[in-house]
PDB file of N, CA and C in Angstrom:
ATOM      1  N   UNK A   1      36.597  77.605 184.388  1.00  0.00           N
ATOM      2  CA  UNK A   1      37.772  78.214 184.977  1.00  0.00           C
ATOM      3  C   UNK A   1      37.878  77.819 186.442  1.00  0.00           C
ATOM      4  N   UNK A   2      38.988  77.616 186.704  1.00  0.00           N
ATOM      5  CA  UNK A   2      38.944  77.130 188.599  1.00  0.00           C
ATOM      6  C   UNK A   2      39.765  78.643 189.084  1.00  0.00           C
ATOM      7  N   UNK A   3      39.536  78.228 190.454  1.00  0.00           N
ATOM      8  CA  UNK A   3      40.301  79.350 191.046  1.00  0.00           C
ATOM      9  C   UNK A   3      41.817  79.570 190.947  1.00  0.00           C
ATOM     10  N   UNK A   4      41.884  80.710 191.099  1.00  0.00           N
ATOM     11  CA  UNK A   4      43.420  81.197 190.917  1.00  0.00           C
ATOM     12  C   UNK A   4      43.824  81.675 192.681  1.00  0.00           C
ATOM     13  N   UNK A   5      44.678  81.182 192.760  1.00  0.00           N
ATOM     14  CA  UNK A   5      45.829  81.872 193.754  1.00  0.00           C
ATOM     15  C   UNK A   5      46.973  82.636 193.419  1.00  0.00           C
ATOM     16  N   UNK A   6      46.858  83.668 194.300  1.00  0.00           N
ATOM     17  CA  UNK A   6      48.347  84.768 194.370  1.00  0.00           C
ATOM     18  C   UNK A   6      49.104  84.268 195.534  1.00  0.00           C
ATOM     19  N   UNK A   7      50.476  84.406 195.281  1.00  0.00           N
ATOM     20  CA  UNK A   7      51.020  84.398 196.938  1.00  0.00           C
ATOM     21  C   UNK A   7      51.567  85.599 196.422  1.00  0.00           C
ATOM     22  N   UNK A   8      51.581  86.021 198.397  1.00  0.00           N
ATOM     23  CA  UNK A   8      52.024  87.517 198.555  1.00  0.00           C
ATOM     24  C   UNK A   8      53.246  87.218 198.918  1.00  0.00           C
ATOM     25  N   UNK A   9      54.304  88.187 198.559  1.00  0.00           N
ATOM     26  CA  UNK A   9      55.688  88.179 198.688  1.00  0.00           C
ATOM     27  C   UNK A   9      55.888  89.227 200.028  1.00  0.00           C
ATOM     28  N   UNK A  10      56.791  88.816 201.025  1.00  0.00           N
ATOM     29  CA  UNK A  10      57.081  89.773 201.810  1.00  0.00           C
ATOM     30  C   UNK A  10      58.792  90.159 201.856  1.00  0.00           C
ATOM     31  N   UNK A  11      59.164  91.334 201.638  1.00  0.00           N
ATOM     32  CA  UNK A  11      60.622  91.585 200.921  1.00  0.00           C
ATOM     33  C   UNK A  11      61.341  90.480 202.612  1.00  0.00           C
ATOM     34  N   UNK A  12      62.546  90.445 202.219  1.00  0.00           N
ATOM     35  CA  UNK A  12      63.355  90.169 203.508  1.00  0.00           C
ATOM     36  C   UNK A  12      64.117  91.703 203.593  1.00  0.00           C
ATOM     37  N   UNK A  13      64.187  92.090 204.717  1.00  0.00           N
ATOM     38  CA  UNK A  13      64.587  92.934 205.683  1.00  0.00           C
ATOM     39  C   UNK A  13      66.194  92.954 206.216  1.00  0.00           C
ATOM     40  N   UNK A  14      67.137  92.881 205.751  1.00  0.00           N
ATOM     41  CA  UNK A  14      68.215  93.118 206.474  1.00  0.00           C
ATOM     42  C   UNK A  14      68.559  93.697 207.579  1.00  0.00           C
ATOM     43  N   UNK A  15      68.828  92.753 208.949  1.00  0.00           N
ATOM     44  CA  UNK A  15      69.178  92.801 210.336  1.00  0.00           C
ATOM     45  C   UNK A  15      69.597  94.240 210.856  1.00  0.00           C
ATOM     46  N   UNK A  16      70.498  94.765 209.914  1.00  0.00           N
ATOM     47  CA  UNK A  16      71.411  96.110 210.664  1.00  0.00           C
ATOM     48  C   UNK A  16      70.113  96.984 210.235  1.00  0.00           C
ATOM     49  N   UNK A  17      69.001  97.075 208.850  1.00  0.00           N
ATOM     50  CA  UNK A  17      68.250  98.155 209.156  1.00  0.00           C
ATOM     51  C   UNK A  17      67.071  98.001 209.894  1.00  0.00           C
ATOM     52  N   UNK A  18      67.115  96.773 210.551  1.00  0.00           N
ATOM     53  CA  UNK A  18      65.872  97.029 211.918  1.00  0.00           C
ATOM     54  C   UNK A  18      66.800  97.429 213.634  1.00  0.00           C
ATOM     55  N   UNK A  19      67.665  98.148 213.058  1.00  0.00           N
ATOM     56  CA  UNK A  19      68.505  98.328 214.592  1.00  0.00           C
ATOM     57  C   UNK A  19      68.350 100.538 214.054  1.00  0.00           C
ATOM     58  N   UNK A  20      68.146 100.952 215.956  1.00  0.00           N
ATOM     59  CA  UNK A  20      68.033 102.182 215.424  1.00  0.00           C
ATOM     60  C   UNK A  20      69.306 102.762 215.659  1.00  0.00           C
ATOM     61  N   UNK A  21      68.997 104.017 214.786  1.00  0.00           N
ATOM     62  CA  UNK A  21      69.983 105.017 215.060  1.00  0.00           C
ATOM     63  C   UNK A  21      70.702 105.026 216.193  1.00  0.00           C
ATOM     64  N   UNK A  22      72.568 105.207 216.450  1.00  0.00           N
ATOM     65  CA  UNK A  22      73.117 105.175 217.442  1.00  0.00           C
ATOM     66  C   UNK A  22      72.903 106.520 217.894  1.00  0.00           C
ATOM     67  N   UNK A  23      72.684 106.907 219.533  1.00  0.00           N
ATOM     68  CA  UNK A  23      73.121 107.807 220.153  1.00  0.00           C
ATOM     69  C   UNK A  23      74.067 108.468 219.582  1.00  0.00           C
ATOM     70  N   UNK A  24      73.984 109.869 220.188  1.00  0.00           N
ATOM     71  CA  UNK A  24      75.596 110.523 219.569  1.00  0.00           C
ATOM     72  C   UNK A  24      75.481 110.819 221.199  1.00  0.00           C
ATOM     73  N   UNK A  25      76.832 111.305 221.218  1.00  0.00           N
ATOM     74  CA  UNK A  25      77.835 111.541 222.381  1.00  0.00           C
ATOM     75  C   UNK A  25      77.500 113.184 222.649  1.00  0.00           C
ATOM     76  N   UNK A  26      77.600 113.200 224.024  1.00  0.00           N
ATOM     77  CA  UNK A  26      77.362 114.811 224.412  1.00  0.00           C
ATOM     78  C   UNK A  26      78.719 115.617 224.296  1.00  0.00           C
ATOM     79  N   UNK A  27      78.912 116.613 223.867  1.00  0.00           N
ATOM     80  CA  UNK A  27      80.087 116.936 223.922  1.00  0.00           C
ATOM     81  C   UNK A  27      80.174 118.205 225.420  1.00  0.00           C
ATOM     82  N   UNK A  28      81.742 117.234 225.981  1.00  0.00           N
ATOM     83  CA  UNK A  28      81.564 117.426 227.110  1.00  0.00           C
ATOM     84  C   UNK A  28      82.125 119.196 227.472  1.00  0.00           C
ATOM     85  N   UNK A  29      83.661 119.194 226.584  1.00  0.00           N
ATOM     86  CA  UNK A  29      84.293 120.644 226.475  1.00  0.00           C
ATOM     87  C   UNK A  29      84.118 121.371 225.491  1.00  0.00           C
ATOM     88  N   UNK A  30      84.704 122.360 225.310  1.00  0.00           N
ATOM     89  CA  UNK A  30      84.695 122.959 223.948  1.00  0.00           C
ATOM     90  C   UNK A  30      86.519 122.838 223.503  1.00  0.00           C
ATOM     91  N   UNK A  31      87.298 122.130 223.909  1.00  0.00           N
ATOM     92  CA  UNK A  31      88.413 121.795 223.548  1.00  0.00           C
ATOM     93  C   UNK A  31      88.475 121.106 222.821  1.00  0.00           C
ATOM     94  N   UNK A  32      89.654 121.750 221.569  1.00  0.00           N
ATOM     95  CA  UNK A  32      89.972 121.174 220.673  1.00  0.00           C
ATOM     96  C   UNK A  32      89.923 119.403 220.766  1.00  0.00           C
ATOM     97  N   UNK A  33      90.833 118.809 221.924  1.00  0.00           N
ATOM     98  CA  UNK A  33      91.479 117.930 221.991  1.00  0.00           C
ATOM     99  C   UNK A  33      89.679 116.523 222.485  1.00  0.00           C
ATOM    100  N   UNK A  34      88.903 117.706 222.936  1.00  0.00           N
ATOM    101  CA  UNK A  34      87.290 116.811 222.371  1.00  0.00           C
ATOM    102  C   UNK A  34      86.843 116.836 221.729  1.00  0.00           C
ATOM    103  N   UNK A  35      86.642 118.411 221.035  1.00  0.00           N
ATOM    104  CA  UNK A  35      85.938 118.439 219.883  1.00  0.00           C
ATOM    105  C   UNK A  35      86.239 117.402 218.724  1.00  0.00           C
ATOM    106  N   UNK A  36      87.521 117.610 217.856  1.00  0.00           N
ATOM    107  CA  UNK A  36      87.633 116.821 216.947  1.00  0.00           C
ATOM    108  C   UNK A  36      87.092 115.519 217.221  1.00  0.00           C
ATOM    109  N   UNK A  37      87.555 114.058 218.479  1.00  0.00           N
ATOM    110  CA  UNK A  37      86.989 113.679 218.105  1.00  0.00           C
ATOM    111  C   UNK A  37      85.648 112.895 218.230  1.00  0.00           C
ATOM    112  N   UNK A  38      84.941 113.887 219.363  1.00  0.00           N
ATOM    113  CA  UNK A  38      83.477 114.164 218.791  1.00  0.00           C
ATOM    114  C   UNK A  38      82.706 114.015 217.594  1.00  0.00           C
ATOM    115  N   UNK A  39      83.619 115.290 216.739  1.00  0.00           N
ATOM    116  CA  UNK A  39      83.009 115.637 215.605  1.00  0.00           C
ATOM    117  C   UNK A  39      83.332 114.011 214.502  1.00  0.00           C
ATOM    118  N   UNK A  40      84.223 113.484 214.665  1.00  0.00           N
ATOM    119  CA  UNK A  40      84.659 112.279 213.800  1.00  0.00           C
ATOM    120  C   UNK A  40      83.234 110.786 214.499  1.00  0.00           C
ATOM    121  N   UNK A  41      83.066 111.025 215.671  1.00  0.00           N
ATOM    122  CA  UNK A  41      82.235 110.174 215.635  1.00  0.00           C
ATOM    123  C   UNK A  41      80.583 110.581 215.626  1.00  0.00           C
ATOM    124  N   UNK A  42      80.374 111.721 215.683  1.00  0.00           N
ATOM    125  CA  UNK A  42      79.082 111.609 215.337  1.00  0.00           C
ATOM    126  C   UNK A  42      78.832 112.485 213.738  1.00  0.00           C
ATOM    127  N   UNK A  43      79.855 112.343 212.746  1.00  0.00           N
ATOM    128  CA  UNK A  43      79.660 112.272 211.763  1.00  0.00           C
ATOM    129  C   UNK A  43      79.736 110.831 210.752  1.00  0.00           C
ATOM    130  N   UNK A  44      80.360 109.663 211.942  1.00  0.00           N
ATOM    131  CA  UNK A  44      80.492 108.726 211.383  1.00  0.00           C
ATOM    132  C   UNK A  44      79.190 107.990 211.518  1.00  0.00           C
ATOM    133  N   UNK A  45      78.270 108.313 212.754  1.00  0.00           N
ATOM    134  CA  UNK A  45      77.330 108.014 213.546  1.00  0.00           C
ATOM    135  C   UNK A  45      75.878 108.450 212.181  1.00  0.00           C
ATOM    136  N   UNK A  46      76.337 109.800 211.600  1.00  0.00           N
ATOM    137  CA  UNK A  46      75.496 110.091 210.494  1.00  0.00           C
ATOM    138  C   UNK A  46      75.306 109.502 209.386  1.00  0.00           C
ATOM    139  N   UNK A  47      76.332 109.204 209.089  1.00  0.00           N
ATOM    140  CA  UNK A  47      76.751 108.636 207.757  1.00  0.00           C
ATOM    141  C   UNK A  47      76.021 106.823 207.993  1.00  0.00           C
ATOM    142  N   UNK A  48      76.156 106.298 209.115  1.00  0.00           N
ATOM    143  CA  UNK A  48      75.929 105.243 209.285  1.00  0.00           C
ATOM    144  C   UNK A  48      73.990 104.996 209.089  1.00  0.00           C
ATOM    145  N   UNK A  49      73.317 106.173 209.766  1.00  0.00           N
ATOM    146  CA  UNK A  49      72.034 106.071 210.386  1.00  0.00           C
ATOM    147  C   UNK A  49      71.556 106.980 208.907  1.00  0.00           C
ATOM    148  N   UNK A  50      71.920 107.378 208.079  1.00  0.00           N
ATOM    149  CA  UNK A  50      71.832 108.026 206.876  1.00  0.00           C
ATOM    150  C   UNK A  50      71.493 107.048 206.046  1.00  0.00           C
ATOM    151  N   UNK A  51      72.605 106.160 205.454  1.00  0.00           N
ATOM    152  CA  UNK A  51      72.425 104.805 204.800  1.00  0.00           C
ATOM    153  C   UNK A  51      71.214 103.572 205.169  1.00  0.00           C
ATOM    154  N   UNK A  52      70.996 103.664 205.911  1.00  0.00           N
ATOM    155  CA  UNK A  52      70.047 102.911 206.941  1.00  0.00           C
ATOM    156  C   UNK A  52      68.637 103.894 205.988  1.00  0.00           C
ATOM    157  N   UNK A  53      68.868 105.292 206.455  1.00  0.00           N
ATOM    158  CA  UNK A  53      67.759 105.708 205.897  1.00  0.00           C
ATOM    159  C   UNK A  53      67.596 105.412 204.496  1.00  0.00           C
ATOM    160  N   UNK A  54      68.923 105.486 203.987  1.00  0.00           N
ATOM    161  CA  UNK A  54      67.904 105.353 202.164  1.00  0.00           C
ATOM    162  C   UNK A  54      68.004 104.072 201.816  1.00  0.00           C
ATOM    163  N   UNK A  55      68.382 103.117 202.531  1.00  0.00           N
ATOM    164  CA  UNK A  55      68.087 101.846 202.400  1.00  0.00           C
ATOM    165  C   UNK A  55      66.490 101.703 202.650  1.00  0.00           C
ATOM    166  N   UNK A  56      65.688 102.593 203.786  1.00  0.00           N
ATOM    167  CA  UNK A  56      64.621 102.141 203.915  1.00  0.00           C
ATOM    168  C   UNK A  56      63.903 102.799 202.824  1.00  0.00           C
ATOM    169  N   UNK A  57      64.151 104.116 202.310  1.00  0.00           N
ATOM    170  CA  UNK A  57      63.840 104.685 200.942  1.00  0.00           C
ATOM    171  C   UNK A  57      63.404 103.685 199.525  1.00  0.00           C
ATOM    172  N   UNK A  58      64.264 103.029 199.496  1.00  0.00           N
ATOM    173  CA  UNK A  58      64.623 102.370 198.325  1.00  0.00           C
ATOM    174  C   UNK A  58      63.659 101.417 198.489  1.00  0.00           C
ATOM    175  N   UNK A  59      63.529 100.562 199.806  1.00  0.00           N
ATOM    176  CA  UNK A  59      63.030  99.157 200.071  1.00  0.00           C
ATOM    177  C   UNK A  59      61.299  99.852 199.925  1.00  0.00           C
ATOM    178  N   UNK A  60      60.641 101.132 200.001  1.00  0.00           N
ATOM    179  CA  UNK A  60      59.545 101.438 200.103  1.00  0.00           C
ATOM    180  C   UNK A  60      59.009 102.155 198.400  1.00  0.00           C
ATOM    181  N   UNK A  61      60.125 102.095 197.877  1.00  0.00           N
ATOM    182  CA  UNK A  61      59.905 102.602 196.571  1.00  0.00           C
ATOM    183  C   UNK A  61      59.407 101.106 195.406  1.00  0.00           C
ATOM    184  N   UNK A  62      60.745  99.963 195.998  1.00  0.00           N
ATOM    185  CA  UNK A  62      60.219  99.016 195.525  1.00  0.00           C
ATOM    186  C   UNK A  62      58.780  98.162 195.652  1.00  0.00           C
ATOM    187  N   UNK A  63      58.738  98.657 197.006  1.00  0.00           N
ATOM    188  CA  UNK A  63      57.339  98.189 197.106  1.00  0.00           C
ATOM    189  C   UNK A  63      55.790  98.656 196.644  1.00  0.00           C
ATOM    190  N   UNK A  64      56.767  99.652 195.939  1.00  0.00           N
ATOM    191  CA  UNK A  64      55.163 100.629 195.233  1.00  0.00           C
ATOM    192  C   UNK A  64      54.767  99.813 193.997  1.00  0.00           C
TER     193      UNK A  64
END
Protein backbone atom coordinates (compact mmCIF):
# COMPACT_ATOMS: atom_id res chain seq x y z
CA UNK A 1 0.00 0.00 0.00
CA UNK A 2 1.64 3.56 -0.58
CA UNK A 3 0.63 6.55 1.08
CA UNK A 4 -2.53 8.30 0.84
CA UNK A 5 -3.11 12.04 0.79
CA UNK A 6 -6.15 14.20 1.90
CA UNK A 7 -6.42 17.75 0.81
CA UNK A 8 -8.13 19.95 3.18
CA UNK A 9 -10.82 22.10 1.75
CA UNK A 10 -11.15 25.62 3.07
CA UNK A 11 -14.93 26.95 2.37
CA UNK A 12 -14.61 30.45 0.41
CA UNK A 13 -15.98 33.21 2.51
CA UNK A 14 -18.05 35.84 0.89
CA UNK A 15 -16.62 39.56 1.10
CA UNK A 16 -19.85 41.36 2.62
CA UNK A 17 -19.75 38.60 5.59
CA UNK A 18 -16.22 39.52 6.68
CA UNK A 19 -17.39 43.30 6.98
CA UNK A 20 -18.96 44.12 10.53
CA UNK A 21 -22.07 45.14 11.65
CA UNK A 22 -23.04 48.84 10.68
CA UNK A 23 -23.28 51.37 13.48
CA UNK A 24 -26.77 52.48 14.16
CA UNK A 25 -27.45 56.14 14.48
CA UNK A 26 -28.10 57.91 17.87
CA UNK A 27 -31.35 59.17 17.96
CA UNK A 28 -31.05 62.68 18.37
CA UNK A 29 -35.02 63.93 19.30
CA UNK A 30 -37.87 62.26 20.29
CA UNK A 31 -39.78 63.81 17.24
CA UNK A 32 -41.81 62.18 15.17
CA UNK A 33 -40.22 63.78 12.09
CA UNK A 34 -36.68 61.73 13.56
CA UNK A 35 -37.97 59.08 14.96
CA UNK A 36 -39.53 57.38 12.00
CA UNK A 37 -36.69 57.69 10.13
CA UNK A 38 -34.38 56.43 12.60
CA UNK A 39 -36.49 53.65 13.22
CA UNK A 40 -36.45 52.70 9.18
CA UNK A 41 -32.75 52.72 9.27
CA UNK A 42 -31.71 50.92 12.06
CA UNK A 43 -34.20 48.30 11.36
CA UNK A 44 -32.83 48.08 7.98
CA UNK A 45 -29.32 48.12 9.67
CA UNK A 46 -30.84 44.79 11.55
CA UNK A 47 -32.11 43.03 9.01
CA UNK A 48 -28.84 43.53 7.13
CA UNK A 49 -26.28 42.44 10.19
CA UNK A 50 -29.01 39.58 10.97
CA UNK A 51 -28.49 37.85 7.54
CA UNK A 52 -24.80 38.18 7.86
CA UNK A 53 -25.48 36.34 11.07
CA UNK A 54 -27.17 33.26 9.76
CA UNK A 55 -25.10 33.21 6.91
CA UNK A 56 -22.31 32.65 9.41
CA UNK A 57 -24.75 29.99 11.12
CA UNK A 58 -25.15 27.99 8.17
CA UNK A 59 -21.38 28.28 6.91
CA UNK A 60 -20.46 26.66 10.63
CA UNK A 61 -23.09 24.01 10.47
CA UNK A 62 -21.68 22.95 7.16
CA UNK A 63 -18.57 22.64 8.46
CA UNK A 64 -19.51 20.14 11.12
Amino acid sequence: MGCSSSTHLSPVIPANLMQPCPDLQILESGQGRSVLPWAVDTVAKYNECSAQIDAWIEIGKALK
